[in-house]
C-alpha atoms as a PDB file:
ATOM      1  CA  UNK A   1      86.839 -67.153 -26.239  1.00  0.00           C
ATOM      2  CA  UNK A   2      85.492 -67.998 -29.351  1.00  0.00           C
ATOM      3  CA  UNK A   3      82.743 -70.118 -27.135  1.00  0.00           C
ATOM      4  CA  UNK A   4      81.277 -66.534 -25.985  1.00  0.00           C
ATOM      5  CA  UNK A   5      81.463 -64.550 -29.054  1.00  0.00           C
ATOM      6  CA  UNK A   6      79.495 -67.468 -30.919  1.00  0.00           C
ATOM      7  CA  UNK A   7      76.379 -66.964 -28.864  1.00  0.00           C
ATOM      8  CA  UNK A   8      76.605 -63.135 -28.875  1.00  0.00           C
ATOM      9  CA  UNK A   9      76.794 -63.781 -32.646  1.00  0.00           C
ATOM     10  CA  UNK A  10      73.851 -66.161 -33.008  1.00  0.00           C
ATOM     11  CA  UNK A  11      71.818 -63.324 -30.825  1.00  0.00           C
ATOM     12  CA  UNK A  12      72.830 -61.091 -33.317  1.00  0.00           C
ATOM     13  CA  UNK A  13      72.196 -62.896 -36.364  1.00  0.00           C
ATOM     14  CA  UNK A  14      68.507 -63.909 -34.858  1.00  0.00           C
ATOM     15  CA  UNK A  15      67.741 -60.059 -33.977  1.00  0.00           C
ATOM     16  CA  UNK A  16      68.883 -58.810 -37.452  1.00  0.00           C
ATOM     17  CA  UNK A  17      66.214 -61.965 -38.637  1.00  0.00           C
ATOM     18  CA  UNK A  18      63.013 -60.406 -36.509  1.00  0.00           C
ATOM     19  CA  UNK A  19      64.036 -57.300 -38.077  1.00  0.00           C
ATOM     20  CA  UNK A  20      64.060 -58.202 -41.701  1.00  0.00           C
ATOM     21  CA  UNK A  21      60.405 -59.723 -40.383  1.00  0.00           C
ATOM     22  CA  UNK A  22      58.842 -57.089 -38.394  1.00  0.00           C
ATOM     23  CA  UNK A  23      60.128 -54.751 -41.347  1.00  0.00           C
ATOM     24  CA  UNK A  24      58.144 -57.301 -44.177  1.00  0.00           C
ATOM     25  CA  UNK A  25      55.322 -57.409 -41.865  1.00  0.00           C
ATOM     26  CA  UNK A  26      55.281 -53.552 -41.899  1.00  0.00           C
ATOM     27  CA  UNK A  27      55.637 -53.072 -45.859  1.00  0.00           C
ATOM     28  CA  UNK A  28      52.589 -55.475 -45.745  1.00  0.00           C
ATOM     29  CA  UNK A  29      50.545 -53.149 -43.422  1.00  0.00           C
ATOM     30  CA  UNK A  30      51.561 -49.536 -44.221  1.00  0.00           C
ATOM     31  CA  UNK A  31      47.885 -48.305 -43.798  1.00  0.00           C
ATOM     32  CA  UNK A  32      46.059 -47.316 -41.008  1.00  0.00           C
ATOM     33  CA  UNK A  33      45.093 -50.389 -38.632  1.00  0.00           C
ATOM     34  CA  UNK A  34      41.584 -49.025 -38.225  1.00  0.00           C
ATOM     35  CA  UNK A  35      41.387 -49.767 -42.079  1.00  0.00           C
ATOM     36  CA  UNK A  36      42.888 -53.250 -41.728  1.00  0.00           C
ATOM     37  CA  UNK A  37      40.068 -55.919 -42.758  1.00  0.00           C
ATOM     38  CA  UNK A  38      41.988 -58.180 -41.760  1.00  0.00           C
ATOM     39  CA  UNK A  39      41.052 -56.547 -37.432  1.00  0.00           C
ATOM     40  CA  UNK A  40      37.092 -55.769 -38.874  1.00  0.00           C
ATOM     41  CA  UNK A  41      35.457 -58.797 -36.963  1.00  0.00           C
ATOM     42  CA  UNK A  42      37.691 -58.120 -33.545  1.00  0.00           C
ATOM     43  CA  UNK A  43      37.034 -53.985 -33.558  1.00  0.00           C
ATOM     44  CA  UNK A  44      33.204 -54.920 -34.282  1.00  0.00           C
ATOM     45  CA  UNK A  45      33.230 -57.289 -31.705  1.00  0.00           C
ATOM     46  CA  UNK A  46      34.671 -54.946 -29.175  1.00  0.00           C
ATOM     47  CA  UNK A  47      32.497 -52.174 -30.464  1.00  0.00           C
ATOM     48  CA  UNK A  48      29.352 -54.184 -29.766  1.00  0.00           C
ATOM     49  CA  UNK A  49      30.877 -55.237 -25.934  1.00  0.00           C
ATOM     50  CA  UNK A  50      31.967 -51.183 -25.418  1.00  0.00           C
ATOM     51  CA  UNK A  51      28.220 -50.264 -26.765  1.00  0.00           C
ATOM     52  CA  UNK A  52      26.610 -52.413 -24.161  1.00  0.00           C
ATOM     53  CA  UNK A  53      28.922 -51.706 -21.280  1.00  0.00           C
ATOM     54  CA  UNK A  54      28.148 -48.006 -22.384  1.00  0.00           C
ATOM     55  CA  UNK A  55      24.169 -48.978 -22.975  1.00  0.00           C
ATOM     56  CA  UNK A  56      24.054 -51.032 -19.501  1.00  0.00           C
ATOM     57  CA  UNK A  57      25.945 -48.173 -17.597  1.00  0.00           C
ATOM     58  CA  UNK A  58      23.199 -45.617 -18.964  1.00  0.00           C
ATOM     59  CA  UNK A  59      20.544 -47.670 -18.385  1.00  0.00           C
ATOM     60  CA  UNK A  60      21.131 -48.752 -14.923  1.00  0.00           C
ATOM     61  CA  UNK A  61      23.058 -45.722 -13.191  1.00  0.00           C
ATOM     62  CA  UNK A  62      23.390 -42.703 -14.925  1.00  0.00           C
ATOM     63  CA  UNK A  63      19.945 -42.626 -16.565  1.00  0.00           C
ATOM     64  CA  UNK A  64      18.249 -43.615 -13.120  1.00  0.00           C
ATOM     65  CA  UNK A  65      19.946 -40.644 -11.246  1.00  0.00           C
ATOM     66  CA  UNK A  66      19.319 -37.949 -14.560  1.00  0.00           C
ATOM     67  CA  UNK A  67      15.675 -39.369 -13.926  1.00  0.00           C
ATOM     68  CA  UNK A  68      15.951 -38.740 -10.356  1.00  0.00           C
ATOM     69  CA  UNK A  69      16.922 -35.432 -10.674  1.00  0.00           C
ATOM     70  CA  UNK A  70      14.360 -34.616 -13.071  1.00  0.00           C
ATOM     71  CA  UNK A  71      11.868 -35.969 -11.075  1.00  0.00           C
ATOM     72  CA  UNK A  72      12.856 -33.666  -7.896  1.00  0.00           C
ATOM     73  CA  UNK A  73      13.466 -30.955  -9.856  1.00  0.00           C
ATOM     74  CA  UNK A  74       9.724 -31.232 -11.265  1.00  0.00           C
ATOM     75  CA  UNK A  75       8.263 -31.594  -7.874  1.00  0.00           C
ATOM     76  CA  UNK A  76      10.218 -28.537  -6.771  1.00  0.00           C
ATOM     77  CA  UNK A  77       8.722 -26.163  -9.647  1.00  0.00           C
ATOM     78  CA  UNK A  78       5.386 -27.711  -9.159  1.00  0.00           C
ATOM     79  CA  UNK A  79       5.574 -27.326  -5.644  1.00  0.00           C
ATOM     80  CA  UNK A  80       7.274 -23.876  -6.283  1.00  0.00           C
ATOM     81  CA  UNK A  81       4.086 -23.278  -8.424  1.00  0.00           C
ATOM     82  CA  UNK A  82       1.668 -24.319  -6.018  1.00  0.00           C
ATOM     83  CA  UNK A  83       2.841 -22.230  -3.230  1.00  0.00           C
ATOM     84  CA  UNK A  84       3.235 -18.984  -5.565  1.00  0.00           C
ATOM     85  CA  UNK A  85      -0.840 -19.706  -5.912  1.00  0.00           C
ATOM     86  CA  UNK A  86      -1.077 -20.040  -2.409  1.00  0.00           C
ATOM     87  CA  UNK A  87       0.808 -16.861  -1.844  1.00  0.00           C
ATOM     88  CA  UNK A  88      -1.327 -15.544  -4.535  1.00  0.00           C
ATOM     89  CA  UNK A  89      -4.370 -16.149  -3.228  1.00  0.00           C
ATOM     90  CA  UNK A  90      -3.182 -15.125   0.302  1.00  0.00           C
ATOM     91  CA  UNK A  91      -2.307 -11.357  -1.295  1.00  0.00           C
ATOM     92  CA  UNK A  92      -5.505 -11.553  -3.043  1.00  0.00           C
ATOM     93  CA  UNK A  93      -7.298 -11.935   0.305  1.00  0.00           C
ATOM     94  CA  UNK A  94      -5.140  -9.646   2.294  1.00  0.00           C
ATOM     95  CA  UNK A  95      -6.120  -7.087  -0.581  1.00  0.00           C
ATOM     96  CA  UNK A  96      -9.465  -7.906  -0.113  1.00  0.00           C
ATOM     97  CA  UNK A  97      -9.212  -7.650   3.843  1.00  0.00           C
ATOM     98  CA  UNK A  98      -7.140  -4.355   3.239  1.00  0.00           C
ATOM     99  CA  UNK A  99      -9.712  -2.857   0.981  1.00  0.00           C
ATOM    100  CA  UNK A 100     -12.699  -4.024   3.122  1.00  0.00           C
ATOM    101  CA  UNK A 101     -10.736  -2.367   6.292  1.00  0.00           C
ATOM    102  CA  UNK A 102     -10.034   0.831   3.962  1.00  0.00           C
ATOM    103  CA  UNK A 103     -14.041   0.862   3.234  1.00  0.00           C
ATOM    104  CA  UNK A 104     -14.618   0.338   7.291  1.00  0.00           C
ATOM    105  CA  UNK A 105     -12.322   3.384   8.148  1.00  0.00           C
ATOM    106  CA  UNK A 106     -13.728   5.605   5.717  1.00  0.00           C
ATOM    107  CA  UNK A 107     -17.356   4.569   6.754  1.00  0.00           C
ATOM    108  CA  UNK A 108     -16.786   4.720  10.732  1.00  0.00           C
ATOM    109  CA  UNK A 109     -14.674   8.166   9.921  1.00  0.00           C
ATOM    110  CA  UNK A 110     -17.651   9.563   7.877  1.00  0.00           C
ATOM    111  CA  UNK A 111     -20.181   8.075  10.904  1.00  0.00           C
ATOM    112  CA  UNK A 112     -17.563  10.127  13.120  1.00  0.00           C
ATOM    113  CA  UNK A 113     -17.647  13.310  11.363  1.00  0.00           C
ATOM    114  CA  UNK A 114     -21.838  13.064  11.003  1.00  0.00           C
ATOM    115  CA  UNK A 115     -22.103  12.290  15.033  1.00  0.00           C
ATOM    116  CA  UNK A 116     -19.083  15.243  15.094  1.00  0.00           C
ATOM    117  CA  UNK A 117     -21.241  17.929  13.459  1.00  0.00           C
ATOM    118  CA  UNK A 118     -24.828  16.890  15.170  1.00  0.00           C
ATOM    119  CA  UNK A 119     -22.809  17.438  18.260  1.00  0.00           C
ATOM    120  CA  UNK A 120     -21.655  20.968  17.349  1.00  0.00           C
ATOM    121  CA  UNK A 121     -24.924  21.360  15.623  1.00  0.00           C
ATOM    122  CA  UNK A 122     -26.351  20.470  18.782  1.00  0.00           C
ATOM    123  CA  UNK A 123     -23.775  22.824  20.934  1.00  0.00           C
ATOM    124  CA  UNK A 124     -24.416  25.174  18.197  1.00  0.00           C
ATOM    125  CA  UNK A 125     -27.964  25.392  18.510  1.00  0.00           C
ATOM    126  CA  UNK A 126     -27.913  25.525  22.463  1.00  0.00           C
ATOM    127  CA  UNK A 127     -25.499  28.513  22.284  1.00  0.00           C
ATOM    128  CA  UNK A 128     -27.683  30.043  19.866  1.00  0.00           C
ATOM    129  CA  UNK A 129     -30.974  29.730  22.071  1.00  0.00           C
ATOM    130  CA  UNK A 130     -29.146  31.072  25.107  1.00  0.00           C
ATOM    131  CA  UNK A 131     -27.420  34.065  22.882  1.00  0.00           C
ATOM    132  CA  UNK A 132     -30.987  34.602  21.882  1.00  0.00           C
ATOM    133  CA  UNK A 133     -32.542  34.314  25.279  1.00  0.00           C
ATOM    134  CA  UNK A 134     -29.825  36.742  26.691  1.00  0.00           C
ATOM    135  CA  UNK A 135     -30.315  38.922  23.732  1.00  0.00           C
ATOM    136  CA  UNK A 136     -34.248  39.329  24.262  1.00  0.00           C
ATOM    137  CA  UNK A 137     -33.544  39.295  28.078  1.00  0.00           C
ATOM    138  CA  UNK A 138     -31.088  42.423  27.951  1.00  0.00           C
ATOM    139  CA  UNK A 139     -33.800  43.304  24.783  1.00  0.00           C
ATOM    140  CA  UNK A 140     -36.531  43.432  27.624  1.00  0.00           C
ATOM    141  CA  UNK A 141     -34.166  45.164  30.145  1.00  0.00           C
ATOM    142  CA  UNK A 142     -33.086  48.082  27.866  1.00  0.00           C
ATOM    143  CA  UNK A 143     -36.579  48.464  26.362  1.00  0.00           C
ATOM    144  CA  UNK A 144     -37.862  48.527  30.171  1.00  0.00           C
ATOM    145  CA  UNK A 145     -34.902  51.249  30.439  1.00  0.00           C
ATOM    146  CA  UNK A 146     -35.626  52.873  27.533  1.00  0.00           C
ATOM    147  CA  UNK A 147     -39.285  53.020  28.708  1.00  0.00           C
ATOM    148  CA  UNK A 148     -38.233  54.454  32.358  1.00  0.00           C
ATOM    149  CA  UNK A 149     -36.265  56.573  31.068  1.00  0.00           C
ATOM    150  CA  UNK A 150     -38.575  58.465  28.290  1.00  0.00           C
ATOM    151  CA  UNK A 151     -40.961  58.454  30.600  1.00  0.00           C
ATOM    152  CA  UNK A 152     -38.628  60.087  33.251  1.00  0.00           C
ATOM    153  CA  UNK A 153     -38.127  62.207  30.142  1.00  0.00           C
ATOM    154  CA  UNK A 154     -41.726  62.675  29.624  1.00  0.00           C
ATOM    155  CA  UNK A 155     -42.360  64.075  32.986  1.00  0.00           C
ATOM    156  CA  UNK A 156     -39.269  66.083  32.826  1.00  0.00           C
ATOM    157  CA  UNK A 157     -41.262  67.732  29.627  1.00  0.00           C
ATOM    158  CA  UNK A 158     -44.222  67.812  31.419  1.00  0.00           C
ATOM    159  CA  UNK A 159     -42.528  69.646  34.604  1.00  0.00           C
ATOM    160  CA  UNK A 160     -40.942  71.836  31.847  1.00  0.00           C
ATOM    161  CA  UNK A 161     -43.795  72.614  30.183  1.00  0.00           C
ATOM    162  CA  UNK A 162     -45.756  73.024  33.303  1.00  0.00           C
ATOM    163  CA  UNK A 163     -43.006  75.945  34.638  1.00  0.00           C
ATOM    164  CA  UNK A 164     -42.834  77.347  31.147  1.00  0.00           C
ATOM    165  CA  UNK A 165     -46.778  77.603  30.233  1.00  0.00           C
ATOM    166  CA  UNK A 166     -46.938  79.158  34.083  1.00  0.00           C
ATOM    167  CA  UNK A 167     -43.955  81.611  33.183  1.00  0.00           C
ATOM    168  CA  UNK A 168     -45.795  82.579  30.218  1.00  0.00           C
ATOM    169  CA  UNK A 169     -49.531  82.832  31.238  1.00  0.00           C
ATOM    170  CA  UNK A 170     -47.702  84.965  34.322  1.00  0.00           C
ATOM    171  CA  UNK A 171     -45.592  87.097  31.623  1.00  0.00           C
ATOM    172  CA  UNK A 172     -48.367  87.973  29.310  1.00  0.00           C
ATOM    173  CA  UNK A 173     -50.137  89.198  32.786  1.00  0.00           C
ATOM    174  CA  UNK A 174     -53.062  86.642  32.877  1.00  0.00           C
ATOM    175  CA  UNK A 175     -53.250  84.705  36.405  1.00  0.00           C
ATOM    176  CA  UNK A 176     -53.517  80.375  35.982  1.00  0.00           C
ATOM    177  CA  UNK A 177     -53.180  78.133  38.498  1.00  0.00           C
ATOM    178  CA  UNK A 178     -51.028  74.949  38.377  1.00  0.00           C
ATOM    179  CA  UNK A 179     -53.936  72.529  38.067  1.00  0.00           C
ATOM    180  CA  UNK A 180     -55.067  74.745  34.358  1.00  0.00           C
ATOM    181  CA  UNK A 181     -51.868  74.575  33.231  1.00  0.00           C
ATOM    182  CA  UNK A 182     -50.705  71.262  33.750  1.00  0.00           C
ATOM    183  CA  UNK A 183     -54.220  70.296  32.233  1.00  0.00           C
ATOM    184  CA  UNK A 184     -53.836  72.408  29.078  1.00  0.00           C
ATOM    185  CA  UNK A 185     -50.057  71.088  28.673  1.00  0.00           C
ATOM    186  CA  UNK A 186     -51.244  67.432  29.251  1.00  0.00           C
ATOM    187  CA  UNK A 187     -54.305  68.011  26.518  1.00  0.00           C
ATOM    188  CA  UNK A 188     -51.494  69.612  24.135  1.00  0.00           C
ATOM    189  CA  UNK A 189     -49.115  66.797  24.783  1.00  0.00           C
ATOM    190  CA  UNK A 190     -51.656  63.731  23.759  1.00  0.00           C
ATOM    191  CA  UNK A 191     -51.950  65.591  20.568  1.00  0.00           C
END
């Protein structure tokens, strides 16, 4: 027995001795290890190999594709750009083509309005010369009427005139014949 408690001793005795070590070793570097000088050259020299892997890994993917993107993205806006002048000189023409159409309309409608009125002018004018033609026409016709019938009216008079002069003449006892008296009322009747 005392064979197997010897080397569970000597374990024991050379665990207690990396103790007292490792507990020396960390009285000698309480600080922080970044502030070690004695690690300076190895944290510089990784600091210089992380820069480049960082610089080389920039430089050769990341930067490339930002670039890339950049790049489309400018030729998107500029062609973005180029059609919005496109489109704006497509609504300036259609405005153009619009207005020159409005100016059209408005002409041909005014050309339509002047053709319009010379046609009712026209109509106007022909109903006026046959109102007027039927107005002298029945003119003529009731002046011819008017004629026939004053002088129906005038012989009427004169047949009057005739059969009172006669009643008269034979009244007031004098003796005429008809041919006297119609003479002396025609003579009386011119004026």
């Amino acid at each position: 027995m005392a064979n197997t408690t010897q080397p569970a001793a000597d374990a024991a005795t050379e665990a207690a001795g990396h103790a007292a070590e490792a507990a020396g070793h960390a009285a000698e570097s309480a600080g922080m290890p970044q502030l070690d000088f004695s690690t300076f050259p190895n944290q510089i020299f990784w600091l210089v190999v992380a820069l480049i892997v960082i610089y080389l890994v920039l430089s050769r993917i990341a930067l490339p594709r930002i670039g890339g993107v950049l790049a489309d993205r400018q030729r998107t806006i500029t062609g973005d750009i180029a059609a919005a002048e496109d489109l704006k000189a497509k609504a300036i023409a259609a405005e153009k083509a619009y207005n020159q159409a409005l100016a059209d309309a408005r002409a041909e409608a005014a050309r339509i309005v002047a053709e319009t009125r010379a046609e009712i002018q026209k109509d106007l004018d022909a109903a006026t010369a046959k109102a007027d033609a039927e107005i002298s026409a029945k003119a003529a016709e009731s002046a011819r009427h008017i004629e026939e019938i004053r002088a129906g009216a005038m012989e009427a008079v004169k047949a009057v005139a005739n059969d009172t002069a006669a009643a008269l003449v034979s009244a007031l006892g004098g003796s005429a014949d008809d041919k006297t008296v119609a003479a002396a009322v025609a003579d009386r009747m011119k004026g």
